[in-house]
N, C-alpha and C. Protein backbone atom coordinates (compact mmCIF):
# COMPACT_ATOMS: atom_id res chain seq x y z
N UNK A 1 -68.28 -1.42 -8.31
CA UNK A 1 -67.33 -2.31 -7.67
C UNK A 1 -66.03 -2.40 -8.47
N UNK A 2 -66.24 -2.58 -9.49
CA UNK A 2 -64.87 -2.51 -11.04
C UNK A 2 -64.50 -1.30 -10.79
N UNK A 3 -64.91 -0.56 -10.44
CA UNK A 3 -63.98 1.39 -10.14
C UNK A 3 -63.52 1.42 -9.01
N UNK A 4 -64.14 0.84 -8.22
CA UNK A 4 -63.45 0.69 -6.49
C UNK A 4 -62.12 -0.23 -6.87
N UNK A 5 -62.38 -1.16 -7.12
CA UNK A 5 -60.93 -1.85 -7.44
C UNK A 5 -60.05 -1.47 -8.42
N UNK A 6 -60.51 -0.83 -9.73
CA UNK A 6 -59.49 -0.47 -10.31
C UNK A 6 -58.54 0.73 -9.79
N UNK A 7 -59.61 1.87 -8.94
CA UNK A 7 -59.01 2.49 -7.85
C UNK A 7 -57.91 2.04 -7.08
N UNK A 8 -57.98 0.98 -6.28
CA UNK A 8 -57.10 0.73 -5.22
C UNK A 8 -56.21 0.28 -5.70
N UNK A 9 -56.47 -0.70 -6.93
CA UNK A 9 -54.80 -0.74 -7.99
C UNK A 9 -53.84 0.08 -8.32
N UNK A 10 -54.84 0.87 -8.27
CA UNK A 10 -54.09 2.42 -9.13
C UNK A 10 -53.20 3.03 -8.30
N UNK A 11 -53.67 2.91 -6.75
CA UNK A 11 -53.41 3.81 -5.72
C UNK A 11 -52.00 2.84 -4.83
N UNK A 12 -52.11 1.70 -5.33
CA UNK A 12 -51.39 0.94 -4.61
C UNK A 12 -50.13 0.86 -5.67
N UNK A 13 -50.49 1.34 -6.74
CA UNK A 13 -49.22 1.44 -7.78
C UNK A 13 -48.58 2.57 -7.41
N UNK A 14 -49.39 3.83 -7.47
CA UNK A 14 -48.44 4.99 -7.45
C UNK A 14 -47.99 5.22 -5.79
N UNK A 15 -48.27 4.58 -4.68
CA UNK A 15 -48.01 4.19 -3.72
C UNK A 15 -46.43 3.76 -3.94
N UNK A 16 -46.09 2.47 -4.39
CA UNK A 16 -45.17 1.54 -4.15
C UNK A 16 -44.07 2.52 -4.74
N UNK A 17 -44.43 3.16 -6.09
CA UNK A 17 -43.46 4.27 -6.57
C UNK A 17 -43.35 5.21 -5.86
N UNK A 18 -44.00 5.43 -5.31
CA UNK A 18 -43.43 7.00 -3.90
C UNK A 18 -42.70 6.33 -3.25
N UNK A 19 -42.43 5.46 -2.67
CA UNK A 19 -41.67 4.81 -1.74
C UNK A 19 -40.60 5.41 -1.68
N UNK A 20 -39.49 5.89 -0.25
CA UNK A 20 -37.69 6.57 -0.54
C UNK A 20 -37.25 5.29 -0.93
N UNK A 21 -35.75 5.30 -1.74
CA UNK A 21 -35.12 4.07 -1.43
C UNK A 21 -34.23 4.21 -0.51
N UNK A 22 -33.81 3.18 0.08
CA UNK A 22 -33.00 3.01 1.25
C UNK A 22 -31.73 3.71 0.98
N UNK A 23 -31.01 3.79 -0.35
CA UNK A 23 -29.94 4.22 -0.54
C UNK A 23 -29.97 5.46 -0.56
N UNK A 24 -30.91 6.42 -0.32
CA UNK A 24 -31.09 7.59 -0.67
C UNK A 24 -30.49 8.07 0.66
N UNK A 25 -29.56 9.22 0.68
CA UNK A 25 -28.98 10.25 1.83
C UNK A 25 -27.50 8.89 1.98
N UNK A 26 -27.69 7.71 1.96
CA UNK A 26 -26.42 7.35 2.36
C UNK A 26 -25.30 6.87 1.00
N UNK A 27 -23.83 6.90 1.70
CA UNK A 27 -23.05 7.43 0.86
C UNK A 27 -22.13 6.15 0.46
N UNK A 28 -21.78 6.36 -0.27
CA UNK A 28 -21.23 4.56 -0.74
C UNK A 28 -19.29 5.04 -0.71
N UNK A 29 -18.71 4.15 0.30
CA UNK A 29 -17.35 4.24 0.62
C UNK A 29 -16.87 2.59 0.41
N UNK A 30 -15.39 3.28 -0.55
CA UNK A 30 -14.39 2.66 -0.78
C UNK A 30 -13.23 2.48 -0.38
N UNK A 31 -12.72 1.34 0.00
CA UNK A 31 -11.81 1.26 0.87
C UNK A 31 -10.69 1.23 0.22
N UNK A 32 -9.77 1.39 0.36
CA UNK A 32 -8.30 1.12 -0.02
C UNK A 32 -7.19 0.79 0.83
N UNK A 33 -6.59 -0.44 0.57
CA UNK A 33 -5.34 -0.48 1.75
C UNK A 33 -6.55 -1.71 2.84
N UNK A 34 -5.75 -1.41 4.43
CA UNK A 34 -6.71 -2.03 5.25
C UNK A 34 -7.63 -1.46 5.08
N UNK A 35 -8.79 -2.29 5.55
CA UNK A 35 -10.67 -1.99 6.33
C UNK A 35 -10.03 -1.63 7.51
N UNK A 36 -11.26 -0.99 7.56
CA UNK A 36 -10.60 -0.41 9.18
C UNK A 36 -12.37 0.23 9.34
N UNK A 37 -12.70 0.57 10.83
CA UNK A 37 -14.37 0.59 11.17
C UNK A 37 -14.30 2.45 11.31
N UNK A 38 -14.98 2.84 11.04
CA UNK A 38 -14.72 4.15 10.51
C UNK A 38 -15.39 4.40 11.43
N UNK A 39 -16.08 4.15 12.68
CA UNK A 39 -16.74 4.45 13.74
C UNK A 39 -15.49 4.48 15.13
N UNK A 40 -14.77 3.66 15.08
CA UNK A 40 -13.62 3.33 16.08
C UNK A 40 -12.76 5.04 16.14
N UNK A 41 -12.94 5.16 17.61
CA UNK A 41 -12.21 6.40 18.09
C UNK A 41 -10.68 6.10 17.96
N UNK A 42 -9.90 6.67 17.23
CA UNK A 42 -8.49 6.26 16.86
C UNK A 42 -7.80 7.80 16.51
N UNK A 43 -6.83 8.08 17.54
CA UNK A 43 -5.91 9.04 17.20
C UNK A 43 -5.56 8.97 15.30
N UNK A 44 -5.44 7.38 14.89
CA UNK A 44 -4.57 7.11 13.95
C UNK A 44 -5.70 7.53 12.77
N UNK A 45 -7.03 8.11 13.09
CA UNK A 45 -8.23 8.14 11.96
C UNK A 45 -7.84 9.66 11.68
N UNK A 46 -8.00 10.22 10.57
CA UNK A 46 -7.61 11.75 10.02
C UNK A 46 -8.73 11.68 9.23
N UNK A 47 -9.52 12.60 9.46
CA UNK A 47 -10.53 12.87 8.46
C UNK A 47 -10.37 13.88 7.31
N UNK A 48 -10.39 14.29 6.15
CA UNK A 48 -10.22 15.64 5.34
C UNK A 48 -11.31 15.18 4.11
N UNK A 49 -10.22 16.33 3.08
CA UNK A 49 -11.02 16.29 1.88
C UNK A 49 -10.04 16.35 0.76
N UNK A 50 -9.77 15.42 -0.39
CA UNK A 50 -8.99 15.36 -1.24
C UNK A 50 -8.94 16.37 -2.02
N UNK A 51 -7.30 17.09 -2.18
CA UNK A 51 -7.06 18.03 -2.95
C UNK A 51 -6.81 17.59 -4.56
N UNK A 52 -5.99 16.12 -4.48
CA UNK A 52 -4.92 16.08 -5.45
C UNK A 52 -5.13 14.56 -5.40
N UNK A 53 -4.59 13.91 -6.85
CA UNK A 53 -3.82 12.70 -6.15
C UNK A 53 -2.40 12.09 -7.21
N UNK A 54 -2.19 11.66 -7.48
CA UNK A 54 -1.10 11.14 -8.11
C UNK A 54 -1.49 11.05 -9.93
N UNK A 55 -1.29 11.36 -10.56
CA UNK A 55 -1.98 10.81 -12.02
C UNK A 55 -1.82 9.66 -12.49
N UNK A 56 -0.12 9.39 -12.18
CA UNK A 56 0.58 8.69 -13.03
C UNK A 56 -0.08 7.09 -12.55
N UNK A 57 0.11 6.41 -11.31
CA UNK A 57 -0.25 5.58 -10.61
C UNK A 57 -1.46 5.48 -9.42
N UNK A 58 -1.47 6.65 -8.76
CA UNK A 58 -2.50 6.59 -7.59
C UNK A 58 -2.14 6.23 -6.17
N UNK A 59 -0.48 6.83 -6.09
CA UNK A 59 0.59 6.33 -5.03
C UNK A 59 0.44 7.40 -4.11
N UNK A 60 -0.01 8.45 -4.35
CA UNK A 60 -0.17 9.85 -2.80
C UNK A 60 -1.30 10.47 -3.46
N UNK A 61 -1.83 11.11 -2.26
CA UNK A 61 -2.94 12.22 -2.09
C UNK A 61 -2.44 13.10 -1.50
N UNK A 62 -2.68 14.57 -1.91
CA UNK A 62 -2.75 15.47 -1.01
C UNK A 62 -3.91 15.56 -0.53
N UNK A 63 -4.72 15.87 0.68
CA UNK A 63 -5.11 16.13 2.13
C UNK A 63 -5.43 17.53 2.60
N UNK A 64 -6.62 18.12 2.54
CA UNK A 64 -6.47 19.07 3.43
C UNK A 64 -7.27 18.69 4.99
N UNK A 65 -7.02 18.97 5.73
CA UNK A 65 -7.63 18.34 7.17
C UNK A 65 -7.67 19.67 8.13
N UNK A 66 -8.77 20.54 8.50
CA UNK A 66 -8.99 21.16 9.28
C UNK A 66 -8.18 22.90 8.24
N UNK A 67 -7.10 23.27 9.12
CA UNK A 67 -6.42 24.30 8.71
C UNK A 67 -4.90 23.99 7.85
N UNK A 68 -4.79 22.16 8.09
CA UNK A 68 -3.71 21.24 7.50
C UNK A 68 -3.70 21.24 6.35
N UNK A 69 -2.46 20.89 5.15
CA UNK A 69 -2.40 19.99 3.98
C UNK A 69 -1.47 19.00 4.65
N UNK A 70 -2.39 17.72 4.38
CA UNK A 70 -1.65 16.63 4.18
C UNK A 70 -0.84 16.01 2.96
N UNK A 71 0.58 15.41 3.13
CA UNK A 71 0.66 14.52 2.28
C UNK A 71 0.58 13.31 2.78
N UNK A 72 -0.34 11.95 1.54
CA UNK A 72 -0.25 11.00 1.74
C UNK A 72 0.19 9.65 1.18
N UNK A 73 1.30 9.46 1.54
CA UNK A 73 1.36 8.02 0.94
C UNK A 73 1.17 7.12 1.59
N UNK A 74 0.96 6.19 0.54
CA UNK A 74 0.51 4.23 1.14
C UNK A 74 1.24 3.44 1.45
N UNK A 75 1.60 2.55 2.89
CA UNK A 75 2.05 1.55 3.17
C UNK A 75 2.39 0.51 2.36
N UNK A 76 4.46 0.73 2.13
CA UNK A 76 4.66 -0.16 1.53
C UNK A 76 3.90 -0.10 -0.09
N UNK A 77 3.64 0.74 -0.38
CA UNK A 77 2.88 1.08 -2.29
C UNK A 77 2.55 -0.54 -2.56
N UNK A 78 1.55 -0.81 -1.22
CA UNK A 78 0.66 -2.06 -1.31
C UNK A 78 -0.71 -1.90 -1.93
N UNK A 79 -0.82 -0.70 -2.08
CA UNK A 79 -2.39 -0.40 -2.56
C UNK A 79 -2.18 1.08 -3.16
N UNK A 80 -3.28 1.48 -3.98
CA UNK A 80 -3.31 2.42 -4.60
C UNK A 80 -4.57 3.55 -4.91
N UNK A 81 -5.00 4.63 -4.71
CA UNK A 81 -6.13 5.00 -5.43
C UNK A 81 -6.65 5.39 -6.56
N UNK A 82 -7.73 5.81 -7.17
CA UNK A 82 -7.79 5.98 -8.27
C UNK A 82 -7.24 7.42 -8.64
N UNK A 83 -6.50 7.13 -9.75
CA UNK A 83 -5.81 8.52 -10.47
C UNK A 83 -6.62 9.83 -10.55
N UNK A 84 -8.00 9.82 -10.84
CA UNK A 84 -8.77 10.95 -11.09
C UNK A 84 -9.96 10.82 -10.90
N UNK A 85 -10.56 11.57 -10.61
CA UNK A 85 -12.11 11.77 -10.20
C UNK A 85 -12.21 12.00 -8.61
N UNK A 86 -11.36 12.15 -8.06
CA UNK A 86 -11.06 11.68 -6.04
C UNK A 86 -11.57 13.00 -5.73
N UNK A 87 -10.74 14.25 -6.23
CA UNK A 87 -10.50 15.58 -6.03
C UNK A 87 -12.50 16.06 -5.37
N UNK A 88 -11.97 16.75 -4.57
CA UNK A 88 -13.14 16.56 -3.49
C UNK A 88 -13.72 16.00 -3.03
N UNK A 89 -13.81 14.86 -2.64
CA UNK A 89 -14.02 14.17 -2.16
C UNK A 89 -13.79 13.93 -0.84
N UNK A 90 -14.31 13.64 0.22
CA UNK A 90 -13.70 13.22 1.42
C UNK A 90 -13.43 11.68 1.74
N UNK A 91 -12.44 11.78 2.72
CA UNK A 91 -11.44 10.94 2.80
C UNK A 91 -11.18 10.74 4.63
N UNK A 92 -11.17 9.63 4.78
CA UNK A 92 -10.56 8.98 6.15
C UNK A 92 -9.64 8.25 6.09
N UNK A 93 -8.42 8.49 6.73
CA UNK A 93 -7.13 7.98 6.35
C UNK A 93 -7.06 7.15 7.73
N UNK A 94 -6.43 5.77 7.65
CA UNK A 94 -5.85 5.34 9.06
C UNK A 94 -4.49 5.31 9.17
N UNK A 95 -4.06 6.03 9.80
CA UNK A 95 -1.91 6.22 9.57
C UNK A 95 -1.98 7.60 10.92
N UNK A 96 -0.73 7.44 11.03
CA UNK A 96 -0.34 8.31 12.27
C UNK A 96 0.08 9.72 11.58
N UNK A 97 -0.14 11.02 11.95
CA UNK A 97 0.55 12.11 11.50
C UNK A 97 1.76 12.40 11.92
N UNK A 98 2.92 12.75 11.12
CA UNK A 98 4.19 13.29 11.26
C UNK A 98 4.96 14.54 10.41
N UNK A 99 5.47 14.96 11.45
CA UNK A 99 6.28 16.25 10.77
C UNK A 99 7.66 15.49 10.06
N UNK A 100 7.67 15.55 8.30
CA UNK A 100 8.49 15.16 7.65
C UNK A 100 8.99 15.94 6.88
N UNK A 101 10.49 15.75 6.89
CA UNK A 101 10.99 16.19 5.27
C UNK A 101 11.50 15.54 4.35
N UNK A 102 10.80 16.47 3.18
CA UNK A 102 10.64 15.97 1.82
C UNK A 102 12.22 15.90 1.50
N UNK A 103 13.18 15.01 1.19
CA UNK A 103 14.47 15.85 -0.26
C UNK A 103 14.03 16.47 -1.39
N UNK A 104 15.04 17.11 -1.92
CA UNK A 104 14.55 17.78 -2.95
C UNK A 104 14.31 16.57 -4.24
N UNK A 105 15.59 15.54 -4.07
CA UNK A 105 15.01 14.60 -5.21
C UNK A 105 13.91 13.98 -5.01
N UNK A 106 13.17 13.74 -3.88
CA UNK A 106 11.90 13.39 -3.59
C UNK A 106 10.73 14.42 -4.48
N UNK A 107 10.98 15.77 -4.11
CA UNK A 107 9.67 16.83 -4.74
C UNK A 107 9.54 16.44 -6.31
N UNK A 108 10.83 16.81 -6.68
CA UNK A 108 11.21 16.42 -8.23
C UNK A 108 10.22 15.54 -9.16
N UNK A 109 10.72 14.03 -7.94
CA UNK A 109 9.84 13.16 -8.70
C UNK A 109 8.45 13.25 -8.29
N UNK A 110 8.25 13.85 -7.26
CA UNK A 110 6.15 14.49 -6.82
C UNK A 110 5.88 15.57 -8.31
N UNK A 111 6.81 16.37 -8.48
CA UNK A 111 6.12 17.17 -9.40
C UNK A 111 6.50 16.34 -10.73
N UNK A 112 7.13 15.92 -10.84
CA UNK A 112 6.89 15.19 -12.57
C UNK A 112 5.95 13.97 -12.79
N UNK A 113 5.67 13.54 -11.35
CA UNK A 113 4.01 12.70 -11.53
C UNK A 113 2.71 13.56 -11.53
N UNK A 114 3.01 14.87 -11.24
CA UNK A 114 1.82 15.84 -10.82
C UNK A 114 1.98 16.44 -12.18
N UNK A 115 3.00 16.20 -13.50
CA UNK A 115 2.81 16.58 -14.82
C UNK A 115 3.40 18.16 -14.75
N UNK A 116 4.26 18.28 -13.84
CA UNK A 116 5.05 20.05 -13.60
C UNK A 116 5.76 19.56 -14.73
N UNK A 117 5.77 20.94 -15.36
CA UNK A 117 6.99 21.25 -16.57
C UNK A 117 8.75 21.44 -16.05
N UNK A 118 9.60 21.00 -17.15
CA UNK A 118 10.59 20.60 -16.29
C UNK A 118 11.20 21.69 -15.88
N UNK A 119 10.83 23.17 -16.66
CA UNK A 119 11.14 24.34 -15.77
C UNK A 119 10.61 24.65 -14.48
N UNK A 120 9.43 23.91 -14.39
CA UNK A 120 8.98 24.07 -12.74
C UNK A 120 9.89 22.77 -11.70
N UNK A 121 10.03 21.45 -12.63
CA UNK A 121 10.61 20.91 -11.64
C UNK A 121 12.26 21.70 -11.02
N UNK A 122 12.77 21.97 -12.11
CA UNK A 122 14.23 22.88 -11.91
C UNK A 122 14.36 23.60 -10.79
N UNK A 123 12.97 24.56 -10.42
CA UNK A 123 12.78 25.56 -9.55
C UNK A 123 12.72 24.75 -8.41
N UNK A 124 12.66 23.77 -7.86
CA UNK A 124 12.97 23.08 -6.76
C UNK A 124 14.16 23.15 -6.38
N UNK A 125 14.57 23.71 -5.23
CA UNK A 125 16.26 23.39 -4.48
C UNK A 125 16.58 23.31 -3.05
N UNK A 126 15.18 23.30 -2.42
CA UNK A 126 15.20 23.32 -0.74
C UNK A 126 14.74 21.65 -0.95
N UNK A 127 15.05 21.14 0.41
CA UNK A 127 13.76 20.27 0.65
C UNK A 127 12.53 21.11 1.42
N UNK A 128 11.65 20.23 1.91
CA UNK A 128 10.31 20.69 2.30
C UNK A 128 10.30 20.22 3.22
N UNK A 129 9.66 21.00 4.81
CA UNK A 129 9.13 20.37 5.52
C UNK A 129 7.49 20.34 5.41
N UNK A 130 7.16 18.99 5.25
CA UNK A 130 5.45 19.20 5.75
C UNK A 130 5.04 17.81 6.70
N UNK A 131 3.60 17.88 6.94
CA UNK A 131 3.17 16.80 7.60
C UNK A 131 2.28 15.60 6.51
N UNK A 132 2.87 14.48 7.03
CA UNK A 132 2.63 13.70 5.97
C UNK A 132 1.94 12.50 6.72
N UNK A 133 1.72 11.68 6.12
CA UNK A 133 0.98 10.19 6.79
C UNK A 133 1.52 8.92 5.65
N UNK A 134 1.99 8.08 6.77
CA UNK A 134 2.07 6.83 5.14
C UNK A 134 0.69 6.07 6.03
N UNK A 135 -0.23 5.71 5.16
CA UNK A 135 -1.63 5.41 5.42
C UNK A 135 -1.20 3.95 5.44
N UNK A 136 -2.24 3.08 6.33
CA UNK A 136 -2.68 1.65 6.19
C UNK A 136 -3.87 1.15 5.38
N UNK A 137 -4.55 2.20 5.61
CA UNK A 137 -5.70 2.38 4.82
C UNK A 137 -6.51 3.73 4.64
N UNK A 138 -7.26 3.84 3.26
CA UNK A 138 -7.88 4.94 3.05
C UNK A 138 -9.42 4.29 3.41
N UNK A 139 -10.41 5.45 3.44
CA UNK A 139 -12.08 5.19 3.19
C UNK A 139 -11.98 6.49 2.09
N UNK A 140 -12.59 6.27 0.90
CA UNK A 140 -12.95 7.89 -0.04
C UNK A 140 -14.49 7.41 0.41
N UNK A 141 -15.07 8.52 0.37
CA UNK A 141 -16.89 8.67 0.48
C UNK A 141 -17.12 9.56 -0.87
N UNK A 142 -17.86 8.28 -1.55
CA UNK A 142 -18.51 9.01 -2.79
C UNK A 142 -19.67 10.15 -2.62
């Protein structure tokens, strides 16, 4: 009878340790800027995967989205992301896409936060056109 029960102790221990935990397969997301429901069908939702982001502060991301690079900056530099560790990561942006151009004193100061040497910033003398987003809010998915 003492072996039958010490049995079912035993079994009910290494039981409770097999158990999955709930957190297992799902992914823990951080918001930045507005919340916003990451389920809601919204032209204004862009899904990608972080290339880049700002070092200095955490004021733009670059974006790649489908066959796209995005650039992104934040509404009003009301919010910010984290400087490092982002880079692959995926990302849901809420902001509208637009075809913008960069000035050249704009790139300038992108590449001397991106740590370009000032012979690379020099080599700047066009502006740029690309497509950019000023975001309301980010989601990163860890």
């Amino acid at each position: 009878m003492k072996i039958t029960i010490h049995l079912f102790f035993l079994l009910l221990t290494f039981s409770s340790f097999s158990q999955n935990s709930e957190k297992e397969g799902k992914s823990e997301i951080n918001f930045y800027g507005e919340q916003f429901s990451i389920s809601e069908e919204s032209v204004e939702l862009t899904k990608g995967q972080i290339l880049s982001s700002c070092p200095n502060k955490g004021c733009w991301v670059k974006v790649t989205s489908g066959s796209e690079e995005l650039f992104v900056t934040f509404k009003d530099y009301s919010f910010f992301v984290p400087k490092n560790g982002i880079a692959g990561k995926d990302i849901i942006i809420k902001g509208s896409i637009e075809a913008d151009t960069i000035s050249v004193a704009q790139l300038k100061h992108y590449a001397s936060d991106a740590g370009k040497t000032k012979e690379e910033i020099s080599k700047i003398k066009n502006p740029q056109i690309t497509k950019s987003v000023v975001a309301d809010g980010v989601a990163i998915i860890n």
